[in-house]
N, C-alpha and C. Protein backbone atom coordinates (compact mmCIF):
# COMPACT_ATOMS: atom_id res chain seq x y z
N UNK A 1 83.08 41.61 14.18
CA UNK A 1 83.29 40.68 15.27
C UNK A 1 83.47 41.42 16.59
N UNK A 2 84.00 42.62 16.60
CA UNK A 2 84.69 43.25 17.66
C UNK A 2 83.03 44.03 18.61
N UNK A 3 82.31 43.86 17.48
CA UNK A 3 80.45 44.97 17.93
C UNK A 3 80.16 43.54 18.61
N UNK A 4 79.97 42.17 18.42
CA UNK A 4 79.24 41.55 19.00
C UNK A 4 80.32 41.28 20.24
N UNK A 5 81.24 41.24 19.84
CA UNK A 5 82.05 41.18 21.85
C UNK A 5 81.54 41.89 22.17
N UNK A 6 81.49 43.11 22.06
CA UNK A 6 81.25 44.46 22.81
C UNK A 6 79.35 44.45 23.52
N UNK A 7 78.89 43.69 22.71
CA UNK A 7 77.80 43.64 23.13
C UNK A 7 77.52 42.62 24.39
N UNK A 8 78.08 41.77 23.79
CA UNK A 8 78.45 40.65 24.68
C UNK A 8 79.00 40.72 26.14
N UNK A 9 80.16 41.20 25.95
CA UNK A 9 80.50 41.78 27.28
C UNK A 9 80.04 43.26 28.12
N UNK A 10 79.01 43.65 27.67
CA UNK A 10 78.02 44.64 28.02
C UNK A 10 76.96 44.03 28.50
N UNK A 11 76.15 42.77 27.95
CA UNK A 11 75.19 42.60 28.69
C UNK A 11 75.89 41.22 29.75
N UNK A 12 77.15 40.94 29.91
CA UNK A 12 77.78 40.21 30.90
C UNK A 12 77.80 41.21 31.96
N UNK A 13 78.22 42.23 31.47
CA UNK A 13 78.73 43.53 32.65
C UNK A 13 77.05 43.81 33.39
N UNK A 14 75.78 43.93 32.62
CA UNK A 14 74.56 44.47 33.27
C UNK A 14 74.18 42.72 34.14
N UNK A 15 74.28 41.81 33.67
CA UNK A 15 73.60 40.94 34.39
C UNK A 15 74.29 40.77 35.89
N UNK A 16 76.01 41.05 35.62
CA UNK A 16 76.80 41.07 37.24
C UNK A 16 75.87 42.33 38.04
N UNK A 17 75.89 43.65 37.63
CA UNK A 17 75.28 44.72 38.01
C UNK A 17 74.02 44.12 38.38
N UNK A 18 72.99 43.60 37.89
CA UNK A 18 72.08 43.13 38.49
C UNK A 18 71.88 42.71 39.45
N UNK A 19 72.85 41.61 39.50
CA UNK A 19 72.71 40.42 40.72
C UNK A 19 73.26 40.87 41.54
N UNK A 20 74.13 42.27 41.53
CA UNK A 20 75.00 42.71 43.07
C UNK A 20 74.26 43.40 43.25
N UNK A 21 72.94 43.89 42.91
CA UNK A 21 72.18 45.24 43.18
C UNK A 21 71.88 46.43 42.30
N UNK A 22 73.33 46.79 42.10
CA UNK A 22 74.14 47.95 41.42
C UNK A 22 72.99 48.33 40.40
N UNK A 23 72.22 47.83 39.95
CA UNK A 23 71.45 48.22 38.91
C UNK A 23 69.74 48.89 39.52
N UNK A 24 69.54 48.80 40.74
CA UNK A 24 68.26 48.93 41.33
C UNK A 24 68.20 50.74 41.21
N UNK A 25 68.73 51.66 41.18
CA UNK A 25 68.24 52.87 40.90
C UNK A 25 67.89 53.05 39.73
N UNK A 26 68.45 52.27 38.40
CA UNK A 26 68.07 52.35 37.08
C UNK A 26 66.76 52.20 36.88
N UNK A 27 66.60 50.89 37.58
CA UNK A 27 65.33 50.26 37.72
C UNK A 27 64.23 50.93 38.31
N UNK A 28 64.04 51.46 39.33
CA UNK A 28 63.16 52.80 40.27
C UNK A 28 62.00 52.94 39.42
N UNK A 29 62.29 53.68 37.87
CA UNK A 29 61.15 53.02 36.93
C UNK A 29 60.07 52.34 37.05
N UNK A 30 60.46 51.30 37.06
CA UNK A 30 59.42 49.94 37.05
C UNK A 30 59.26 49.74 38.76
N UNK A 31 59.58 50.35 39.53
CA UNK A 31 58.59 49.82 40.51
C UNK A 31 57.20 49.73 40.69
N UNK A 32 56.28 49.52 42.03
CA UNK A 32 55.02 49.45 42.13
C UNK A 32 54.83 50.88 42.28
N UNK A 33 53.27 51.35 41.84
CA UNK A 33 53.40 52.89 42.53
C UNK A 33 53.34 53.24 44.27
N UNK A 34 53.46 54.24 44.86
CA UNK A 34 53.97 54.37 46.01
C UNK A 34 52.72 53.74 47.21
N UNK A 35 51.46 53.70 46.44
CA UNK A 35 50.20 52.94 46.92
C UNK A 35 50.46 51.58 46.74
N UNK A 36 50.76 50.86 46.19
CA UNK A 36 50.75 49.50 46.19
C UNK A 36 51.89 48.86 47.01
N UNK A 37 52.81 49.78 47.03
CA UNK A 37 54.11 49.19 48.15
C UNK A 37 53.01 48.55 49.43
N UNK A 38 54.48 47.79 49.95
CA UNK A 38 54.03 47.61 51.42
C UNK A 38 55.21 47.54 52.16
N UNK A 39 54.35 48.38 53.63
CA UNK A 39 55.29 49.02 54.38
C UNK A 39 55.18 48.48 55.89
N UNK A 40 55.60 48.22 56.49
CA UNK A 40 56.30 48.01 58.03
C UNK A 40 55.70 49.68 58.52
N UNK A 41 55.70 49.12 60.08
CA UNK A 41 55.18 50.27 60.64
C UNK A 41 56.02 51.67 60.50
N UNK A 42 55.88 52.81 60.60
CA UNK A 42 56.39 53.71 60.22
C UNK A 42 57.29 54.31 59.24
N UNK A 43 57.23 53.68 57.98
CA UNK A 43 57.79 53.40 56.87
C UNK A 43 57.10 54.23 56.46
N UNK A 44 56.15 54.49 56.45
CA UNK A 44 55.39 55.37 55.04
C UNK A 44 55.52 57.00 55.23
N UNK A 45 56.18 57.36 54.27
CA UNK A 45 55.99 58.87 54.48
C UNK A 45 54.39 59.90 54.56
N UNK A 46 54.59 61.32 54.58
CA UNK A 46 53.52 61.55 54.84
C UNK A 46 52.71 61.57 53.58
N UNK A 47 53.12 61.77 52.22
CA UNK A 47 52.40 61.55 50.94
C UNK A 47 51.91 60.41 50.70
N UNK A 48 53.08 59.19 51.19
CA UNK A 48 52.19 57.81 50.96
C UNK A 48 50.93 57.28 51.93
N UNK A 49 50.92 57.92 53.23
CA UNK A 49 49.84 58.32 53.94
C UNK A 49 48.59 59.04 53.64
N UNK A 50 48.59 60.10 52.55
CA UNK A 50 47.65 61.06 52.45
C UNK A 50 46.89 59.87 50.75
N UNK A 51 47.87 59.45 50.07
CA UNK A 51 47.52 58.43 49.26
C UNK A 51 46.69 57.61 49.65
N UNK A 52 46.93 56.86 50.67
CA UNK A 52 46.11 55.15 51.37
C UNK A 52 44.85 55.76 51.91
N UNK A 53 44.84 57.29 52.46
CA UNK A 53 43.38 57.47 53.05
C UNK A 53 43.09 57.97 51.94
N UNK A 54 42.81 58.84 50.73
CA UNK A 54 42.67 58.67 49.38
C UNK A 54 41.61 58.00 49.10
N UNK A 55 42.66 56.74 49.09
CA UNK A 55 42.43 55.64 48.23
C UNK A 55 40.77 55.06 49.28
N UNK A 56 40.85 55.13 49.95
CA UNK A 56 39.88 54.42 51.25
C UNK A 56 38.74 55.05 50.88
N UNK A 57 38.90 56.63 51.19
CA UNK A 57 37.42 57.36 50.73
C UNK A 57 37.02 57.44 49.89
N UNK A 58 37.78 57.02 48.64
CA UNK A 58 36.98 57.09 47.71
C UNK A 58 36.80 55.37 46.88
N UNK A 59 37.43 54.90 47.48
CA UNK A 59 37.17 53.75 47.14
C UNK A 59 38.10 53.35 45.34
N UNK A 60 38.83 53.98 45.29
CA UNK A 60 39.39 54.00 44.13
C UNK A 60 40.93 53.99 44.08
N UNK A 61 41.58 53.51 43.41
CA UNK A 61 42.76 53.43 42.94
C UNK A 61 43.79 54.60 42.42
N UNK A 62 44.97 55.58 43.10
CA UNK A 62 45.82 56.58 42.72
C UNK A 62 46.48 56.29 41.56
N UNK A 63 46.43 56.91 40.26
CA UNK A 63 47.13 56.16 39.09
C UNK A 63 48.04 57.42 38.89
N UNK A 64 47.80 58.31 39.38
CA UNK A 64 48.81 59.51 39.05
C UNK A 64 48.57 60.74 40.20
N UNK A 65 50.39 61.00 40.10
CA UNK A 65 50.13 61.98 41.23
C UNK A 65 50.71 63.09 40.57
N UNK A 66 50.55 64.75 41.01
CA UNK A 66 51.41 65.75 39.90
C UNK A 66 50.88 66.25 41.57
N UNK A 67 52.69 67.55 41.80
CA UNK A 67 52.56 68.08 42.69
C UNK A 67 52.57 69.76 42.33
N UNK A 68 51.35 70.24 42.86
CA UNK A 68 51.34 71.74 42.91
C UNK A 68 50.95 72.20 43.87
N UNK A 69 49.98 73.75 43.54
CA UNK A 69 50.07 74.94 44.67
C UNK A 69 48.64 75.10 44.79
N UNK A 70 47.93 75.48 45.81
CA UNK A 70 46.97 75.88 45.76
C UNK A 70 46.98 77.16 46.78
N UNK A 71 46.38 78.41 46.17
CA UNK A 71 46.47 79.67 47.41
C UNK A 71 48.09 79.85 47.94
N UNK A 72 48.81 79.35 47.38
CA UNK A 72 50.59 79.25 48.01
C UNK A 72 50.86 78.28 48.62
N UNK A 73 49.77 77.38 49.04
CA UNK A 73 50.15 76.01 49.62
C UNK A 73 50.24 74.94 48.66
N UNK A 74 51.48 73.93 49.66
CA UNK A 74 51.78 72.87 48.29
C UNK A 74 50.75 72.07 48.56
N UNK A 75 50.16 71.55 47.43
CA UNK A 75 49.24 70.52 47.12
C UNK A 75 49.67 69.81 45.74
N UNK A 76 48.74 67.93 46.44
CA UNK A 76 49.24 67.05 45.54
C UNK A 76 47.21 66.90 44.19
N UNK A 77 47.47 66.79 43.34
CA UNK A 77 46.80 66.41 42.60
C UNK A 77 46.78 65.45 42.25
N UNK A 78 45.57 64.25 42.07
CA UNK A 78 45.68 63.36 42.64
C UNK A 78 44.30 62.61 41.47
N UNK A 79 44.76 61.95 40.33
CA UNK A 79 43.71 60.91 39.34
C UNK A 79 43.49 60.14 39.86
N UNK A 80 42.23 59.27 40.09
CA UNK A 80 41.55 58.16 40.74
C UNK A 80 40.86 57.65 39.48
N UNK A 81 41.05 56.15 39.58
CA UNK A 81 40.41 55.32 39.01
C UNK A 81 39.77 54.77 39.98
N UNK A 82 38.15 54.59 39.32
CA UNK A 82 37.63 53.21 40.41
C UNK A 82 36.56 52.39 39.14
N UNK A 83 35.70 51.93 39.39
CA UNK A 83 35.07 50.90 38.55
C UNK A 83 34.28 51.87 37.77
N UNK A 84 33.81 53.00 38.17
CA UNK A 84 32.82 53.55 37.63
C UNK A 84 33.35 54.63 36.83
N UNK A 85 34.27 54.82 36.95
CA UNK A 85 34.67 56.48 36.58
C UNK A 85 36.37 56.82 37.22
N UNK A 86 36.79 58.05 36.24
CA UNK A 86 38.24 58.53 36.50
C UNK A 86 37.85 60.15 36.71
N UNK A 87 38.95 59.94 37.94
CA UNK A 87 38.37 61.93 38.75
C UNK A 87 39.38 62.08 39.40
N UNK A 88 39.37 63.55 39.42
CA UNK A 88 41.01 64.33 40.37
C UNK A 88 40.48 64.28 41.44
N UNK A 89 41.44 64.44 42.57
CA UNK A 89 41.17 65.21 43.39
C UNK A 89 42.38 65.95 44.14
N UNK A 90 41.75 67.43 44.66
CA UNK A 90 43.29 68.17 44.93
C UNK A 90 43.42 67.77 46.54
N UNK A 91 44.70 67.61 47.34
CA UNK A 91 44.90 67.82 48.85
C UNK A 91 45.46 68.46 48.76
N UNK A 92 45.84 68.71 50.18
CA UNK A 92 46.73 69.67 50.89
C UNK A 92 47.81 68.65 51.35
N UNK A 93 48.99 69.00 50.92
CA UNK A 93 50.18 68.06 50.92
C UNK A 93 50.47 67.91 52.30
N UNK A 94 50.22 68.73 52.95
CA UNK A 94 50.69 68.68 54.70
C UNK A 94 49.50 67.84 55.66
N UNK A 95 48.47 68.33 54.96
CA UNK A 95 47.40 67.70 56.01
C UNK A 95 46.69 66.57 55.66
N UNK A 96 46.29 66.48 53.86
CA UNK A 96 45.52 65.60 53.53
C UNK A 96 44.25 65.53 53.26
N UNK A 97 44.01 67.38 53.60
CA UNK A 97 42.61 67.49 53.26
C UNK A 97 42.06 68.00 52.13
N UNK A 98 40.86 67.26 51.60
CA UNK A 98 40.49 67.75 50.44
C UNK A 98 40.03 68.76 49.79
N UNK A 99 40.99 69.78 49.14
CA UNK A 99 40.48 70.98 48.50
C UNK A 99 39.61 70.96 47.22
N UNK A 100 39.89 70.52 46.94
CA UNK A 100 38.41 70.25 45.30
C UNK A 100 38.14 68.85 44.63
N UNK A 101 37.45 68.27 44.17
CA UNK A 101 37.75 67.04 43.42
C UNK A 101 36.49 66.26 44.18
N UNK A 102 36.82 65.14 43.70
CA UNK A 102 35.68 64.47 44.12
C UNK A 102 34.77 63.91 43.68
């Protein structure tokens, strides 16, 4: 009897946490990815910037991002889906320009 209180008043305790907020970093998870947000003017950092023009030139969708190095510079690596086909492509994390991929 004492496991189902306990449960009980555990998911009483997450649904208050919910509704005050308190639970939204747990959550971070399940958001949209950083391309599908939408942002107010100067909201977007410079990665979610180098993402949206990305996404434009190639006409395809960012489904994954992994951040590395290229030559000692940081660069983002960067999977694209579009209708036809799935392809990397590498930038340059600062500028946005395309080092390989394509």
């Amino acid at each position: 009897m004492r496991a189902g209180r306990r449960v009980a008043n555990g998911l009483i305790a997450l649904a208050l946490a919910c509704s005050a907020g308190l639970a939204a970093p747990a959550l971070a998870a399940f958001d949209d990815p950083p391309s599908a947000r939408a942002y107010g003017a100067g909201d977007s950092s410079p990665r979610d910037r180098i993402i949206d023009a990305i996404q434009k030139r190639y006409k395809a969708r960012v489904v994954r991002v992994s951040e590395t190095t290229v030559n000692g510079r940081a660069a983002l690596e960067l999977r694209l889906l579009s209708d036809q086909r799935v392809f990397n492509v590498v930038v340059d994390a600062a500028s946005g320009q395309v080092l390989s991929g394509g």
